[in-house]
PDB file of N, CA and C in Angstrom:
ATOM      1  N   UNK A   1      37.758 -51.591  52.493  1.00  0.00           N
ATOM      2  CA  UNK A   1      39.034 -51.014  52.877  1.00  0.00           C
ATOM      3  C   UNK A   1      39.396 -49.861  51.938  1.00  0.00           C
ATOM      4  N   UNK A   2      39.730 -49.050  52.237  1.00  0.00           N
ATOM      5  CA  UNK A   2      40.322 -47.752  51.750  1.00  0.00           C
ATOM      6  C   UNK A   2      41.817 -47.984  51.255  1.00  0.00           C
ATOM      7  N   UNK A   3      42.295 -47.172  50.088  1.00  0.00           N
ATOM      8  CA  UNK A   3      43.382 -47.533  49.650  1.00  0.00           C
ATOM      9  C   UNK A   3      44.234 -46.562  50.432  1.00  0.00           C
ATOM     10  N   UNK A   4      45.859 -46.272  50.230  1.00  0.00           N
ATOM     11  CA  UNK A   4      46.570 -45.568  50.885  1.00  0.00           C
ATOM     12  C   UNK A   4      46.829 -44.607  50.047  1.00  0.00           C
ATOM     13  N   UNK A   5      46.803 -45.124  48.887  1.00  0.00           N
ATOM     14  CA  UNK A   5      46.715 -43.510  48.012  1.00  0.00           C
ATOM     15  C   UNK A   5      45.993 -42.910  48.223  1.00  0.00           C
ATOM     16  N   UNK A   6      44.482 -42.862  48.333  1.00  0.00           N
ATOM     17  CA  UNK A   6      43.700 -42.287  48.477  1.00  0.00           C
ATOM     18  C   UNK A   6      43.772 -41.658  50.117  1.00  0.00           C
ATOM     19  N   UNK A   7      44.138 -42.092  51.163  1.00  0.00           N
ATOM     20  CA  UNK A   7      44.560 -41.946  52.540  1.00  0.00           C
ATOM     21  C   UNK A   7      45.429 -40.544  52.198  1.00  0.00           C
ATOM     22  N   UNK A   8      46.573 -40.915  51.773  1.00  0.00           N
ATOM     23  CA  UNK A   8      47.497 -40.066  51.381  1.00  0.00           C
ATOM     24  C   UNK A   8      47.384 -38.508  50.255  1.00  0.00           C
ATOM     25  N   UNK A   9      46.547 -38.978  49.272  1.00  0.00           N
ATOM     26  CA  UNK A   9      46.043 -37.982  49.016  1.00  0.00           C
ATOM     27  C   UNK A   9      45.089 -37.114  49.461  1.00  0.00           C
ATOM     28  N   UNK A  10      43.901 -37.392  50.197  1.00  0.00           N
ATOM     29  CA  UNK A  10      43.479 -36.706  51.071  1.00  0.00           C
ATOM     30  C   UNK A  10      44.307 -36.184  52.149  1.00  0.00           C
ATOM     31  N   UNK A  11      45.576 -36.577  52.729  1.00  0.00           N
ATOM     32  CA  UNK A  11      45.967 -35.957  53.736  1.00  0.00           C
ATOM     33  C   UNK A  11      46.748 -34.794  52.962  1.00  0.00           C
ATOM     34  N   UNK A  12      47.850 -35.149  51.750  1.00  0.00           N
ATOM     35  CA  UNK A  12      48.143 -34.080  51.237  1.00  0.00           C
ATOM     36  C   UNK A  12      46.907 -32.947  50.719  1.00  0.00           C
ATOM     37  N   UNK A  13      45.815 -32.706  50.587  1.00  0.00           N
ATOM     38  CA  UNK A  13      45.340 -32.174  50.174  1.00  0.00           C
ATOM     39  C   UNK A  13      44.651 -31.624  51.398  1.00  0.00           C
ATOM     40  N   UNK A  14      44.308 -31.882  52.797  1.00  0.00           N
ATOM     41  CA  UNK A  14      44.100 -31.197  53.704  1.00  0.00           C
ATOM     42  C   UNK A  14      45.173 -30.396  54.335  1.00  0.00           C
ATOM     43  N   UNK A  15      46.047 -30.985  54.046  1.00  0.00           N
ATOM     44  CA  UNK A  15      47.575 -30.225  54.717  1.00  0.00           C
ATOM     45  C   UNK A  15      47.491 -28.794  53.880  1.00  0.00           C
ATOM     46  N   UNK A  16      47.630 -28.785  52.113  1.00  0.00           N
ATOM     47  CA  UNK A  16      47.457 -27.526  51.280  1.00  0.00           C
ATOM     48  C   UNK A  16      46.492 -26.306  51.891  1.00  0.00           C
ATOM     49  N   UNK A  17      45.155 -27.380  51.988  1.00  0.00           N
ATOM     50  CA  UNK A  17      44.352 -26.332  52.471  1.00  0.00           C
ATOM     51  C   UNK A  17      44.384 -25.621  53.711  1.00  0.00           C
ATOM     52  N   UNK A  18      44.721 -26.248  54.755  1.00  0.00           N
ATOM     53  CA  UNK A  18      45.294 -25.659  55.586  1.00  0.00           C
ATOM     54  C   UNK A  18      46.320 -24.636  55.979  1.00  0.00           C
ATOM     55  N   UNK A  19      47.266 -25.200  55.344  1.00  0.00           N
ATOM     56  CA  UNK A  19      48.447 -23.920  55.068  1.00  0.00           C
ATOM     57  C   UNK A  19      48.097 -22.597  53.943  1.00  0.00           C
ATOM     58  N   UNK A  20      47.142 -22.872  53.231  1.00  0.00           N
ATOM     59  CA  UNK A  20      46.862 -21.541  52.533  1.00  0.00           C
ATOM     60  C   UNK A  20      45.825 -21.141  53.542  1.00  0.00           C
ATOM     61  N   UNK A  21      44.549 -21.043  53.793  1.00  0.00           N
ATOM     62  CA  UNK A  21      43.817 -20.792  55.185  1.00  0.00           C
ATOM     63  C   UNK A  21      44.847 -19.943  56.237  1.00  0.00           C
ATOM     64  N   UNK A  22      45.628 -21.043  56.678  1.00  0.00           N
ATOM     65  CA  UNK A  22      46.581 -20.507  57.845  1.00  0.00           C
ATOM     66  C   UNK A  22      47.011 -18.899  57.157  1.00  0.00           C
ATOM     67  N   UNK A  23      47.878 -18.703  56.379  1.00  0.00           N
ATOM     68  CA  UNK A  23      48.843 -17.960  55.548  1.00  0.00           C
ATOM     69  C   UNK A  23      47.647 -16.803  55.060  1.00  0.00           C
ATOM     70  N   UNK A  24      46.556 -16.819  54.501  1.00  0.00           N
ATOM     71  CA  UNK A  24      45.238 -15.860  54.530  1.00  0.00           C
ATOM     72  C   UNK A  24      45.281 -15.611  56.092  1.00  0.00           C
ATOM     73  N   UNK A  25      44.803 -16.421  57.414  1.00  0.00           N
ATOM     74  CA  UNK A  25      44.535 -15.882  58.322  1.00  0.00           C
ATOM     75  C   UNK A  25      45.333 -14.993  59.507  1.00  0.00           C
ATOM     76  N   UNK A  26      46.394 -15.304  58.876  1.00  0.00           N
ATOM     77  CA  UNK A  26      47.860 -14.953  59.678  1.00  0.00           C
ATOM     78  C   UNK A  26      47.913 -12.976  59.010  1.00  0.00           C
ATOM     79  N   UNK A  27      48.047 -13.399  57.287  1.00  0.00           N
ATOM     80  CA  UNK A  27      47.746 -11.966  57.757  1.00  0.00           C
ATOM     81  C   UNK A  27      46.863 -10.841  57.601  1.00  0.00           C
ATOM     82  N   UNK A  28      45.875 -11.256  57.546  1.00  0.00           N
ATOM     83  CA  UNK A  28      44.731 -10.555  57.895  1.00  0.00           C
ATOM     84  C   UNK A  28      44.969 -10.052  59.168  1.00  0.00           C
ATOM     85  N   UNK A  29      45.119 -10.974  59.964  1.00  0.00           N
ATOM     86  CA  UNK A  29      45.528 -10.552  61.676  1.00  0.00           C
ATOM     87  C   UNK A  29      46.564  -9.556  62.002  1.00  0.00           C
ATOM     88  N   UNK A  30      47.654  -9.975  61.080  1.00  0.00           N
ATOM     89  CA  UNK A  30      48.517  -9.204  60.945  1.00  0.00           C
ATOM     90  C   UNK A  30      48.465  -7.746  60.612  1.00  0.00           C
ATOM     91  N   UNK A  31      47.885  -7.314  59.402  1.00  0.00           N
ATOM     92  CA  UNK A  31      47.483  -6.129  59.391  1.00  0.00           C
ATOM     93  C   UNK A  31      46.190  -5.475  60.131  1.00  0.00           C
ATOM     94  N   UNK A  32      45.651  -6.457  60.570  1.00  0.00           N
ATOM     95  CA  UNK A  32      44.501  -5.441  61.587  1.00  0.00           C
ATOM     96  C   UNK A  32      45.498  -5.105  62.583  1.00  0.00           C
ATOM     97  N   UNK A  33      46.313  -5.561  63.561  1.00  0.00           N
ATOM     98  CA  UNK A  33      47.541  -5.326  64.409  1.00  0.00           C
ATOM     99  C   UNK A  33      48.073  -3.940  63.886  1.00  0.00           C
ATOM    100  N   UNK A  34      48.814  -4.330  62.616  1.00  0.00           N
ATOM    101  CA  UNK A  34      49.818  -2.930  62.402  1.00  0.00           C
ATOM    102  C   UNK A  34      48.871  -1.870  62.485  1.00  0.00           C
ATOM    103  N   UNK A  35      47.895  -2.359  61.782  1.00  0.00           N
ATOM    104  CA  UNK A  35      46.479  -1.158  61.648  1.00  0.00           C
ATOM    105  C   UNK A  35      46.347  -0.399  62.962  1.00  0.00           C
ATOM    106  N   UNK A  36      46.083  -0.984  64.060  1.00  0.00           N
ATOM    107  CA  UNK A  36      45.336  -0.677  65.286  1.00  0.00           C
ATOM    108  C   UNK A  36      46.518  -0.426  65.907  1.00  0.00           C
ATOM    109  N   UNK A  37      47.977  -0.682  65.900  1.00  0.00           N
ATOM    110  CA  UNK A  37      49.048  -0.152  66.705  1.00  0.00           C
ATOM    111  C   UNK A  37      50.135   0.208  65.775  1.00  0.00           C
ATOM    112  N   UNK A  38      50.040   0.850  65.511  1.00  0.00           N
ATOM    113  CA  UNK A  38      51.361   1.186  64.244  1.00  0.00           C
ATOM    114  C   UNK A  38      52.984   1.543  64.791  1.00  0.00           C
ATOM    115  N   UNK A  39      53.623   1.048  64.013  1.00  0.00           N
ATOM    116  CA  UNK A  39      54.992   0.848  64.925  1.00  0.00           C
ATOM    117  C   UNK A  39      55.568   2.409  65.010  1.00  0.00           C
ATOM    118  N   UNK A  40      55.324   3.196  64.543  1.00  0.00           N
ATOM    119  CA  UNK A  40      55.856   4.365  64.877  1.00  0.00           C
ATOM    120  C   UNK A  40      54.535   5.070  65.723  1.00  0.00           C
ATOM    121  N   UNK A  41      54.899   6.037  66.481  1.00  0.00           N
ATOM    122  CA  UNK A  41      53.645   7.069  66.379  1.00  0.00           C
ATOM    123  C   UNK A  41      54.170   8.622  66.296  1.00  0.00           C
ATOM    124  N   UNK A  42      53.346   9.556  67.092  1.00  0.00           N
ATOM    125  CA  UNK A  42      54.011  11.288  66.807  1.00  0.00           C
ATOM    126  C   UNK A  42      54.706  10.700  68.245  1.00  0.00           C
ATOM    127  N   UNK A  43      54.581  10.649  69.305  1.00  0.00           N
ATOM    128  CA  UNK A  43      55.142  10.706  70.413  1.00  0.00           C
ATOM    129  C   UNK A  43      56.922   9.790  70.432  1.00  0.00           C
ATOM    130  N   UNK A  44      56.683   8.682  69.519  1.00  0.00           N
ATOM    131  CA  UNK A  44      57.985   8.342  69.184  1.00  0.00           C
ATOM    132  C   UNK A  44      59.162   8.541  68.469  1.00  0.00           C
ATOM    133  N   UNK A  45      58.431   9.098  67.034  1.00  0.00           N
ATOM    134  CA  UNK A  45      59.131  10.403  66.205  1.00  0.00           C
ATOM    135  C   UNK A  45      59.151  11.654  67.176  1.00  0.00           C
ATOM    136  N   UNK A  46      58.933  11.950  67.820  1.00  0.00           N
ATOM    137  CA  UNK A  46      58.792  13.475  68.492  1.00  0.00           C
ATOM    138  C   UNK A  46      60.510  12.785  69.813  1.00  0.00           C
ATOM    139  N   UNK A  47      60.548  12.172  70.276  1.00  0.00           N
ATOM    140  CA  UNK A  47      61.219  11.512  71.501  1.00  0.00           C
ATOM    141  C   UNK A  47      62.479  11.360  70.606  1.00  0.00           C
ATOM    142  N   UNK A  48      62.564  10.816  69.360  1.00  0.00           N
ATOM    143  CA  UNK A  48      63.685  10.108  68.345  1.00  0.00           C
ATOM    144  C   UNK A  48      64.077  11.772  68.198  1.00  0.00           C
ATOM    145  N   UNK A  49      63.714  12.738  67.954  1.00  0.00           N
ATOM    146  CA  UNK A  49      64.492  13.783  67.057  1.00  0.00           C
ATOM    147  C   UNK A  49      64.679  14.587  67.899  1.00  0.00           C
ATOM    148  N   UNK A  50      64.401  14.759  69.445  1.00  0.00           N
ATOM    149  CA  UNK A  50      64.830  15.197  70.558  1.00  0.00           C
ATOM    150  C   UNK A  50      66.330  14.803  70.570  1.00  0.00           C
ATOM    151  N   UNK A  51      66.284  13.174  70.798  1.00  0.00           N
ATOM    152  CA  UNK A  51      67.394  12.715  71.368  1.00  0.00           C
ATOM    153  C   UNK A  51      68.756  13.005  69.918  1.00  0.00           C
ATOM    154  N   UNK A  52      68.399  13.069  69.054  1.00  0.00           N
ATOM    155  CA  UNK A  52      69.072  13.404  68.116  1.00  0.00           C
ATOM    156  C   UNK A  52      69.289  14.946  67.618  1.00  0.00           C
ATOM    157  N   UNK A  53      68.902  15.904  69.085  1.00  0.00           N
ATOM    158  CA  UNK A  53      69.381  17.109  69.595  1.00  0.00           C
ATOM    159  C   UNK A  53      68.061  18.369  68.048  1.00  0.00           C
ATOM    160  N   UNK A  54      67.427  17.841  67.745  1.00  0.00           N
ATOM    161  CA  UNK A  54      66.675  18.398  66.652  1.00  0.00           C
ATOM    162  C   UNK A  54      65.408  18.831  67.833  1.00  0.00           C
ATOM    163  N   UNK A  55      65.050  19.785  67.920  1.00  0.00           N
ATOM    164  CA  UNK A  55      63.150  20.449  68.092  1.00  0.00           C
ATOM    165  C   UNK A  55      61.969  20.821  67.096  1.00  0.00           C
ATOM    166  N   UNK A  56      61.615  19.534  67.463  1.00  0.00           N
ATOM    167  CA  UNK A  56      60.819  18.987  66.644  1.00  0.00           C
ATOM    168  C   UNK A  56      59.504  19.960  66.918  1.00  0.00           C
ATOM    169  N   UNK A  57      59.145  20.601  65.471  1.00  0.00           N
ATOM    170  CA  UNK A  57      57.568  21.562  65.131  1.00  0.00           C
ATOM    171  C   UNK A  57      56.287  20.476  65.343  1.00  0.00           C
ATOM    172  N   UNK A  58      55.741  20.848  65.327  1.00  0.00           N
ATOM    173  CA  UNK A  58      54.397  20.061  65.004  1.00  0.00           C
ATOM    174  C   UNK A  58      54.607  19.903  63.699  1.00  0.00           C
ATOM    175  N   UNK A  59      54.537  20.781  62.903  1.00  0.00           N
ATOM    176  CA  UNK A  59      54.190  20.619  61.338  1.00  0.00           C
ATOM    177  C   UNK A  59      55.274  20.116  60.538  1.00  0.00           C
ATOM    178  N   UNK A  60      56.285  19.548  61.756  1.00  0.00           N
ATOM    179  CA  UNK A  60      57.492  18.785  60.597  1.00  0.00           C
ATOM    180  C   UNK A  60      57.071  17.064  61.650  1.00  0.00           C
ATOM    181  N   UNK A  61      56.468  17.390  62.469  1.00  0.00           N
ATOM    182  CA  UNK A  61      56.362  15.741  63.255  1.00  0.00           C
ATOM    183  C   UNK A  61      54.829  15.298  62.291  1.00  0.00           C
ATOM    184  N   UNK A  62      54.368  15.659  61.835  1.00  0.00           N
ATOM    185  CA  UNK A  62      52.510  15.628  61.076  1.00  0.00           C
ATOM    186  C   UNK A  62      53.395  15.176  59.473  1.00  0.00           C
ATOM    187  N   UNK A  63      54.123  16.115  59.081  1.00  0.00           N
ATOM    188  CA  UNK A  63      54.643  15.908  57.328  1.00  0.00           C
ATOM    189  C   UNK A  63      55.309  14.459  57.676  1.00  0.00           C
ATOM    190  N   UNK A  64      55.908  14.297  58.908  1.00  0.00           N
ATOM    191  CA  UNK A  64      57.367  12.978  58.970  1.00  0.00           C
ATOM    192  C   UNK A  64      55.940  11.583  58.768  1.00  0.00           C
ATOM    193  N   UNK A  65      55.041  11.844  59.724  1.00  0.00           N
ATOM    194  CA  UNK A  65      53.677  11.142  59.784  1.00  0.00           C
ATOM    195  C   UNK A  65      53.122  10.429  58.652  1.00  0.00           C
ATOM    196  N   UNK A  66      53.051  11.710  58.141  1.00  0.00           N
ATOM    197  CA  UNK A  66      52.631  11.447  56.440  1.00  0.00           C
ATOM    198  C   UNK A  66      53.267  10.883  55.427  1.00  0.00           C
ATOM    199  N   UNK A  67      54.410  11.130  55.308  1.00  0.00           N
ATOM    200  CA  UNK A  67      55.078  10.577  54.356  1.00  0.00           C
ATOM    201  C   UNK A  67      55.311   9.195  54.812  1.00  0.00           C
ATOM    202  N   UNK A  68      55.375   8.864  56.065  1.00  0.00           N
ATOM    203  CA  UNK A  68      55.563   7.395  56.424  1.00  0.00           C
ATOM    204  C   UNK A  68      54.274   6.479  55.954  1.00  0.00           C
ATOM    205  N   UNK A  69      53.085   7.314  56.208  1.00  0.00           N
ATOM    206  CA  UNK A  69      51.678   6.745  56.001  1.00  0.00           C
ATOM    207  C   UNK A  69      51.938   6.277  54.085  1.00  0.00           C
ATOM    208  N   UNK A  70      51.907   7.708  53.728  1.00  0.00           N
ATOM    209  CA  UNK A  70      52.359   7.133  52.521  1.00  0.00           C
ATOM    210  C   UNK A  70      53.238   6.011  51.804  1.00  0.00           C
ATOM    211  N   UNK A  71      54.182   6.413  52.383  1.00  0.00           N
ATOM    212  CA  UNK A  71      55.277   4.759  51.717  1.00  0.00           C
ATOM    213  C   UNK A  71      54.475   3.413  52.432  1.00  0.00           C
ATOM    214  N   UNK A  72      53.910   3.463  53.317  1.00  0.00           N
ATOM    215  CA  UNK A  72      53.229   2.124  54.203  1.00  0.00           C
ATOM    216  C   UNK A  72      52.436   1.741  53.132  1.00  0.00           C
ATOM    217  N   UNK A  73      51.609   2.612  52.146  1.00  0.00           N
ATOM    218  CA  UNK A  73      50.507   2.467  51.137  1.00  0.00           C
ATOM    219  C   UNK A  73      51.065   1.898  49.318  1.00  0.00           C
ATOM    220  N   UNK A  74      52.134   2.638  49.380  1.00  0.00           N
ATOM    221  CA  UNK A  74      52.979   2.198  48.432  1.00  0.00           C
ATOM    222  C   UNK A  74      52.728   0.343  47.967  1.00  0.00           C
TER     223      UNK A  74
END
């Protein structure tokens, strides 16, 4: 017969591993996502500074781009 501590400690100790596993795999996933669809793009910055009566250059929708890329890296 098996004791219950031992029952019990193995279950606490599969539960740990699991939730760190989970919490690694969650976001790994997570950033391949933001990676592959990023919540802004040029077409949505370009649409945002329309509606906020601004005409938007290329070379100020590319710098807005960038600097966002940047702080994302931060």
């Amino acid at each position: 017969m098996v004791s219950t501590g031992i029952v019990v400690l193995i279950a606490v100790i599969a539960l740990l591993i699991g939730a760190i596993g989970g919490f690694f795999f969650a976001r790994k996933y997570m950033q391949d996502y933001l990676e592959k669809n990023p919540p802004v793009n040029e077409d949505m910055l370009r649409s945002m500074m329309m509606s906020m009566g601004q005409k938007p250059s290329e070379k100020k929708i590319r710098q807005m781009m960038q600097q966002m890329k940047n702080q994302g890296k931060k």
